[in-house]
Each structure stands twice: as C-alpha cells, then as structure tokens.
Protein backbone atom coordinates (compact mmCIF):
# COMPACT_ATOMS: atom_id res chain seq x y z
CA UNK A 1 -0.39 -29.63 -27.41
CA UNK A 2 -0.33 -29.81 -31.40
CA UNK A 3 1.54 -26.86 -32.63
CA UNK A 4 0.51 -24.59 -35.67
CA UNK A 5 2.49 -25.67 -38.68
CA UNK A 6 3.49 -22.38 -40.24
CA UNK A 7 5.56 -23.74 -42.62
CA UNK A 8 2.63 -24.61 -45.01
CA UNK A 9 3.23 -21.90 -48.42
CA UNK A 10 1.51 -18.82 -47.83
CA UNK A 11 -1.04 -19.69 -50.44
CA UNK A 12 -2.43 -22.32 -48.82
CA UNK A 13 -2.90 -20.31 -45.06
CA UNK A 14 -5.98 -18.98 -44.53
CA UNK A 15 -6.88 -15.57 -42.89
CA UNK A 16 -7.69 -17.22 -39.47
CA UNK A 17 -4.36 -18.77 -39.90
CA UNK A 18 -2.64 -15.90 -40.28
CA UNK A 19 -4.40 -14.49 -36.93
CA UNK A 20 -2.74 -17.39 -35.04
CA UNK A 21 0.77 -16.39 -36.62
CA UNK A 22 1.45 -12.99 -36.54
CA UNK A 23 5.23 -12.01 -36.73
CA UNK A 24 6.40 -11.31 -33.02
CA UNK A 25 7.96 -8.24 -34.42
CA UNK A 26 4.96 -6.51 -35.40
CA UNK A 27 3.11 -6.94 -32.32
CA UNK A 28 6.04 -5.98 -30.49
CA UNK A 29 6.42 -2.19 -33.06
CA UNK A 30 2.31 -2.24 -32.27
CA UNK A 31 3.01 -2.00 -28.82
CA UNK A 32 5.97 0.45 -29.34
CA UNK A 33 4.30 2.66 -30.95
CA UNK A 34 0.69 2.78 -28.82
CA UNK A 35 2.96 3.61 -25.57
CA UNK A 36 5.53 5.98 -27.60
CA UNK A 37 3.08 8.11 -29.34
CA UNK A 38 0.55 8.62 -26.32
CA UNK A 39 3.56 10.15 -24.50
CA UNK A 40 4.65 12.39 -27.21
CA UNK A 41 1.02 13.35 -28.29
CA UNK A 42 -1.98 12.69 -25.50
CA UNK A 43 -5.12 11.93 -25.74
CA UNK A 44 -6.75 12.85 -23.06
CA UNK A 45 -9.20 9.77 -22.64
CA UNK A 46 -11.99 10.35 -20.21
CA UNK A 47 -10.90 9.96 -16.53
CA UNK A 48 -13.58 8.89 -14.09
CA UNK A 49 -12.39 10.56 -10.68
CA UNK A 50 -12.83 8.42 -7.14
CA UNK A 51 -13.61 10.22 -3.96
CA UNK A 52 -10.53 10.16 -2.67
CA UNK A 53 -9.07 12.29 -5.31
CA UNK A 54 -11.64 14.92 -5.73
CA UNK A 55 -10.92 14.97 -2.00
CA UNK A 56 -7.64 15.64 -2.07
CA UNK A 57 -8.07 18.55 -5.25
CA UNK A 58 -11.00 19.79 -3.09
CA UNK A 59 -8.74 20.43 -0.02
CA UNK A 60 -5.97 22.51 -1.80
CA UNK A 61 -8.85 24.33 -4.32
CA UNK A 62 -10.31 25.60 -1.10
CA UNK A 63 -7.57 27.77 0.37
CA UNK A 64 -7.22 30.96 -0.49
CA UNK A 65 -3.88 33.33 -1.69
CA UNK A 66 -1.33 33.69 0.70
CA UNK A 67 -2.05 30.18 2.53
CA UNK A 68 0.93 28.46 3.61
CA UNK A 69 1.48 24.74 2.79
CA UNK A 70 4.02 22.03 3.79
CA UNK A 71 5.31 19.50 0.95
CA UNK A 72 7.34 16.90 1.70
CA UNK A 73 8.70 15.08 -1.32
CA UNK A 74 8.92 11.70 0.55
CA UNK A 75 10.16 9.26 -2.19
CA UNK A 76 13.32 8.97 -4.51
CA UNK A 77 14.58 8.91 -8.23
CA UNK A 78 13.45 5.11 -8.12
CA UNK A 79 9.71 5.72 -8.02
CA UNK A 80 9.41 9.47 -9.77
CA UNK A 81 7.84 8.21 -13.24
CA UNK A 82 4.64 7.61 -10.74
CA UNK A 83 5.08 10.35 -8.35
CA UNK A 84 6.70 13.36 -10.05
CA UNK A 85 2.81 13.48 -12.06
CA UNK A 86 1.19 14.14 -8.73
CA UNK A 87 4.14 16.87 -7.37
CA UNK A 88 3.97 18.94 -10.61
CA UNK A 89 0.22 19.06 -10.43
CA UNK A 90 -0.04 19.70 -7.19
CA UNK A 91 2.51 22.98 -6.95
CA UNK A 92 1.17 24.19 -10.30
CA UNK A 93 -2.09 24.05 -8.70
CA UNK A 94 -0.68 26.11 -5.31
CA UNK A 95 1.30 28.39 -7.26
CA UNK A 96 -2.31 29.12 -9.33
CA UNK A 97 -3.95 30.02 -6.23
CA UNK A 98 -0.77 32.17 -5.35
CA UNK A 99 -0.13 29.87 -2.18
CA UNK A 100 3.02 29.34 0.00
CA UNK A 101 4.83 26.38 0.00
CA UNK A 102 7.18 25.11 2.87
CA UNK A 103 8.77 22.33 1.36
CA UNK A 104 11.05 19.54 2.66
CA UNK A 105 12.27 15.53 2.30
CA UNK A 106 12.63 12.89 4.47
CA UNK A 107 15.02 11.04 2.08
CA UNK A 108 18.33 11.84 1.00
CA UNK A 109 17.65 11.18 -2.57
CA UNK A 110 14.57 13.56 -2.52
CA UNK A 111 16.60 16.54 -2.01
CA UNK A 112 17.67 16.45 -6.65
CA UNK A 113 13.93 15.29 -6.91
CA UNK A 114 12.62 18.54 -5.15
CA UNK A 115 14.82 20.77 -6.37
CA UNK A 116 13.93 19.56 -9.85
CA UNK A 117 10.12 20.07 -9.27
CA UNK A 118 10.61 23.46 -7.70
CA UNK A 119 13.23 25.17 -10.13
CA UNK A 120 10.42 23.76 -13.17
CA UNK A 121 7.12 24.80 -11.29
CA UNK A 122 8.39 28.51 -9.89
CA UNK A 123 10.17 29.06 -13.08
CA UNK A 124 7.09 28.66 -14.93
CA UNK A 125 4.80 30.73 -12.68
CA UNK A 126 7.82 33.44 -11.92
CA UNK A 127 7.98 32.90 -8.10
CA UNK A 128 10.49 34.03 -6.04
CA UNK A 129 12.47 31.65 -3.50
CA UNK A 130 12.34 32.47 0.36
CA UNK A 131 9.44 34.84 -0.59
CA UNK A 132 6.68 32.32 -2.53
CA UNK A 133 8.59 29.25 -1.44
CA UNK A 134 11.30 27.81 0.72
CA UNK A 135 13.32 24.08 0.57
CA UNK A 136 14.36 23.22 4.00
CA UNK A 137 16.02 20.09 2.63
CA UNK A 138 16.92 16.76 3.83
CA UNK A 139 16.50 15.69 8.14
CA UNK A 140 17.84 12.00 8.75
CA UNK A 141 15.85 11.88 11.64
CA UNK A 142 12.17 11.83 10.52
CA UNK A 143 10.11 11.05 13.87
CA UNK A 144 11.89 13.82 15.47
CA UNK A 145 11.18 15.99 12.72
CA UNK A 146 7.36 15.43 12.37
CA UNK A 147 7.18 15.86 15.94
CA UNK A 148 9.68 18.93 16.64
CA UNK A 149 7.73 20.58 13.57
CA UNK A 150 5.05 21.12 15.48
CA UNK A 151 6.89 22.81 18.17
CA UNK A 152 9.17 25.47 15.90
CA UNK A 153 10.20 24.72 12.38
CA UNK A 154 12.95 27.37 12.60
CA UNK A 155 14.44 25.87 15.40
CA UNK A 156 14.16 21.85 14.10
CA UNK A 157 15.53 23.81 10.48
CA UNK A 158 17.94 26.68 11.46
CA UNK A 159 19.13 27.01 7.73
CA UNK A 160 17.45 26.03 4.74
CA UNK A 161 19.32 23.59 2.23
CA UNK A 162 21.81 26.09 1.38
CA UNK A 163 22.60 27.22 4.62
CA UNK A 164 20.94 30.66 4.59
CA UNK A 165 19.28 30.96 8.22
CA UNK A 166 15.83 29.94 8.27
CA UNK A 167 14.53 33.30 9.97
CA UNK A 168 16.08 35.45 7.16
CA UNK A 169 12.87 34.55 4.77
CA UNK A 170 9.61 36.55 4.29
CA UNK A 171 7.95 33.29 3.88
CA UNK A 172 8.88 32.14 7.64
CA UNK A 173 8.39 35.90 9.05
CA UNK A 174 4.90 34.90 10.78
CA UNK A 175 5.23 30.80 10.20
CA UNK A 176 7.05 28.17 13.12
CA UNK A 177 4.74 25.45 13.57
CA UNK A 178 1.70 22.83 12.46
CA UNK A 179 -0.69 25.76 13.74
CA UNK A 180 0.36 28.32 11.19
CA UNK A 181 0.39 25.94 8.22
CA UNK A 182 -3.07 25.51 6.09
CA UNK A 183 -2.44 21.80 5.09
CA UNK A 184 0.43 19.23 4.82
CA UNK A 185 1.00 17.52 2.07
CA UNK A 186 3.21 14.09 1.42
CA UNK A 187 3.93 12.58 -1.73
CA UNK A 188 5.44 9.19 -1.06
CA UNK A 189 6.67 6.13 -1.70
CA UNK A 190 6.65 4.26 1.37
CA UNK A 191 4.80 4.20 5.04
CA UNK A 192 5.97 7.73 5.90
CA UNK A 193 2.55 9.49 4.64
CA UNK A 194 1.22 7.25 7.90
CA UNK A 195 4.10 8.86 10.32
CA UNK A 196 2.86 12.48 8.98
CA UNK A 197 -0.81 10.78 9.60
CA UNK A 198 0.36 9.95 13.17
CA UNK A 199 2.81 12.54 14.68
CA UNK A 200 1.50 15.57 12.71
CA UNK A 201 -2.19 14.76 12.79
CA UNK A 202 -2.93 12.81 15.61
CA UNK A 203 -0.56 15.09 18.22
CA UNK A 204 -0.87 18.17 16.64
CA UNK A 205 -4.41 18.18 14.86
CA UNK A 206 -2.65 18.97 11.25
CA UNK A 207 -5.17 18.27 8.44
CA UNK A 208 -3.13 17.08 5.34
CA UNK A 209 -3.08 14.85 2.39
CA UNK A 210 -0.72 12.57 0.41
CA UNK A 211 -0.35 11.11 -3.14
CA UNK A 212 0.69 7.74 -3.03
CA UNK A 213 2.18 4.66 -5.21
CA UNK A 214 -0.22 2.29 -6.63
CA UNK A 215 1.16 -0.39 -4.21
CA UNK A 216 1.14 1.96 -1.28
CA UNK A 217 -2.67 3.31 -1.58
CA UNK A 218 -4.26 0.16 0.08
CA UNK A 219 -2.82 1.32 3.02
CA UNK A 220 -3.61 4.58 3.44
CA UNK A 221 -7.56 3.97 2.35
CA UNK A 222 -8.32 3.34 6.38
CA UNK A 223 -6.31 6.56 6.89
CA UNK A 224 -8.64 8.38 4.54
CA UNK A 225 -12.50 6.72 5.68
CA UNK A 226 -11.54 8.07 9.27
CA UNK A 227 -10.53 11.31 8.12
CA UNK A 228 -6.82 11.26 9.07
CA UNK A 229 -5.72 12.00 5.84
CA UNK A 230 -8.39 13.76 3.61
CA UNK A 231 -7.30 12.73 0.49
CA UNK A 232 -5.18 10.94 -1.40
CA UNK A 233 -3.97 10.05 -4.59
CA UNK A 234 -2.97 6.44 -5.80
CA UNK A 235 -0.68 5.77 -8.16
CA UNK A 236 -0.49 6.99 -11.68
CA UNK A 237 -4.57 6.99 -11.64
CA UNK A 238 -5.12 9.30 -8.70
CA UNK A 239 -1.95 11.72 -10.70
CA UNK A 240 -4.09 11.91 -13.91
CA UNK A 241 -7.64 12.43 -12.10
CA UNK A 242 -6.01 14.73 -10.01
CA UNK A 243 -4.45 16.74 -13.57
CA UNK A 244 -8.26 16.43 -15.34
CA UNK A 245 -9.58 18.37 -11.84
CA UNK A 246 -7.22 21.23 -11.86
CA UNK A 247 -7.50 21.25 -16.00
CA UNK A 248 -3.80 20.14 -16.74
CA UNK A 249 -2.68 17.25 -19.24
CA UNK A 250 0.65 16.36 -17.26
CA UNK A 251 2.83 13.61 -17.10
CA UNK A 252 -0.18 11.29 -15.53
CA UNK A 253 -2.54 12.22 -18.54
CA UNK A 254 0.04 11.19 -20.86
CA UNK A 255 0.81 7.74 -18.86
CA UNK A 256 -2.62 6.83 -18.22
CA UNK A 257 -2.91 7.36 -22.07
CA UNK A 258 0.24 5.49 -22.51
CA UNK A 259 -0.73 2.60 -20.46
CA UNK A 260 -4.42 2.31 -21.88
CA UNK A 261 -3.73 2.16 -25.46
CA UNK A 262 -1.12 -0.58 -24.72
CA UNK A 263 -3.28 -2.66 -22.60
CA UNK A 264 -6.63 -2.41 -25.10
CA UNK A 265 -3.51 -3.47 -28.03
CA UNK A 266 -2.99 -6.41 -25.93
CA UNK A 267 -6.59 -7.17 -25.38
CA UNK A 268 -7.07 -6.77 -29.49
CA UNK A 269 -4.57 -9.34 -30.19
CA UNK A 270 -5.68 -11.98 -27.56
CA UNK A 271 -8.88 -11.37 -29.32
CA UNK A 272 -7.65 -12.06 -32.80
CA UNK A 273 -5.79 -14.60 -31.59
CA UNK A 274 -8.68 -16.55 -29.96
CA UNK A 275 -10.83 -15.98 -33.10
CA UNK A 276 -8.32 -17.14 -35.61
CA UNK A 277 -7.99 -20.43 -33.20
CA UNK A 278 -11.43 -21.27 -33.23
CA UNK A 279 -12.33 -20.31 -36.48
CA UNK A 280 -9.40 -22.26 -38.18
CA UNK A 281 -10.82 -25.56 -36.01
CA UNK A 282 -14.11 -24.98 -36.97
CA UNK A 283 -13.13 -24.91 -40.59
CA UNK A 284 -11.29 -27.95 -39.75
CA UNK A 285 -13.75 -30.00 -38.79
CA UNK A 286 -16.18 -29.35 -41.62
C-alpha cells in the first residue's frame, strides 16, 4: 500500500491532504479533552431508558417510607468506575423515600467499597447508622448465607461489621428474614446476582433486583423475561438511565457523556479521514 508522502512543503499540500495527516498529537489532546471535560462539566445528553431499567427504578419508586431493603455490594475496587454509578443512585434514591437499608457483601474487598458508599450517601441525607441503616459486612460463605438469610439474619449475622450485636439496632427490632424485607437488591460484578436469583427467590419467594456490568447483563436478561429478577441495570448505560429516572446527574451521566463525546470524536476523524482520501485521489486523477 502506497504511503502518503508528507514530506512535500506545506505549500504545495492541499486541504484534503492535510485531512489524511493530522498530527497524532492533536487527535490524541481532542480526545483528552472530549472525555476530561464531560467528567468535570456534564452534559446531560438525552438517555433513552430500556425496560429493564425503568423496571428496576419502578420497583424501588414504589415502596413507601419505612420499607426495609437488602443491598449487597457484590463486586470489588476492580470494577467500581461501572458499578459505584448504580450504588450511589440507588441509596440516594432509598434514602429519598426515607427507606431502610440492610446492607451487606459477599466479597472481601466490598467491605472499603460499601463503607465508602454509605458514609457519602447517609452523610448527605443526615441518616443515622443502626437506626436508617445497618452494614452487616463481609460472610465467606455466600450459599449459606443467601440461604440461612431467609431463616434469621440475626442469627447467620450476630454482630454487624464492627462487632456491635446485631439485635442491639432499631433497624433489626422487627426484621430476621426474606419475609420482612421489601426487596433485595445486588449490585455485582460476577454470577452472584443469579445465586440471590436462586436461593433467595426461588426458595424463599424474595422479589429483588440487581445492577450489573456491561459484560455480565446478557446473563441475567433470561432472569429478568421470567420475572426472577425484576429489573436490572447493565453496565454504565442502565447507571445513567437509572440517574435520568430518579432526576440525578451522577457518576453514570457524566461517563455516558464522557464516553459519547469520545466515540462521535472518533467517528469525526474517520470521517475526515475518509474524505480527505478520496477527495485527494479524485483530484489526482483529473
């Protein structure tokens, strides 16, 4: 393949030459800057929402104050850039309807990543621990859990993750199993929203939902169609349709922004690229 001689003096280059030979550098400060300034300022481009995640916002919009909910922050620091969008939304959006929140992890590492999200989330809405929500913290083994859950959370979590006993909280006063909690909800990174769908729902008749990676969300869309799991979101998508429903411009707005602006950049310069090409061997054969 004949290579573009852009060694020829500048004078003699044409426009549609100078499509076919931008500097590297520039296009790579272009695309700097259209995934830098996105995150620092969003736009808040129009997000068209799929079923399954007006689903999923229409499950926790419909339960009312004092409705207790079980999060389990099933992933690690490894995949929070596209699940931390859909945790934040989705405890601003419990703490809005003044909701409780049982929380928990089935991975070591998700015991920093919860505690992150729920020292951020309560500190902004000024709820209490043990009264609007509770951590019981890391179990290593998660079939037991889901299943002794069901049974008596106090006795499958005697202390929370600090070692205060579990039947010391307001928030557990009148709560021990699947039967007194409203909706389950996993956020994770790997097959363990399918255990919850399993153990918890098909034992114990739980109704819940999950927010999922992109990669993930294939696999739970059976899940969903037979109503195992009534909603879902995938990947950085489902976070920022999820944020436009409740009215929040989060972390998934401002990557969905992000990852647009890049990827219509990229489409630009193939464009200008293709155009200078043909137009330069057009004039060429004249």
């Amino acid at each position: 393949m004949r290579e573009l001689d852009t060694s020829a003096p500048i004078a003699k280059r044409t426009i549609w030459t100078r499509l076919m030979a931008v500097d590297r550098r520039i296009i790579f400060l272009a695309v700097a800057l259209s995934v830098a300034l996105p995150l620092i300022y969003p736009i808040g481009l129009p997000v068209k929402t799929a079923n399954e995640s007006r689903a999923y916002f229409k499950e926790m919009d419909q339960l009312n104050a004092g409705d207790v909910i079980m999060f389990s922050f099933d992933y690690e620091p490894d995949t929070m850039a596209e699940l931390d969008p859909m945790s934040l939304t989705t405890w601003r959006h419990a703490f809005r309807k003044d909701l409780k929140i049982i929380a928990l992890t089935m991975y070591a590492g998700g015991t920093g990543v919860a505690e992150r999200i729920m020292r951020q989330v309560a500190g902004e809405y000024g709820k209490v621990y043990g009264e609007d929500y509770i951590f019981l913290g890391y179990n290593p083994d998660w079939s037991g859990t889901m299943l002794r859950l069901g049974e008596s959370i106090k006795a499958t979590y005697p202390t929370d993750q600090y070692g205060t006993p579990s039947e010391s909280f307001p928030i557990l006063q009148h709560v021990d199993r699947y039967g007194h909690i409203k909706l389950l909800v996993s956020v994770s990174a790997s097959a363990l929203s399918e255990y919850w769908a399993i153990w918890a729902g098909g034992k114990y008749g739980q109704r819940m939902i999950s927010g999922n990676t992109a990669v993930q969300a294939v696999l739970i869309y059976p899940y969903f169609q037979t109503d195992q799991i009534s909603g879902f979101l995938g990947g950085l998508k489902g976070a920022a349709e999820y944020e436009s429903l409740v009215g929040i411009k989060g972390e998934g707005t401002r990557g969905m922004d992000a990852q647009s602006t890049a990827h219509a950049l990229m489409v630009l310069f193939i464009l200008l690229g293709n155009v200078g090409y043909v137009m330069n061997r057009r004039r060429r054969t004249q």
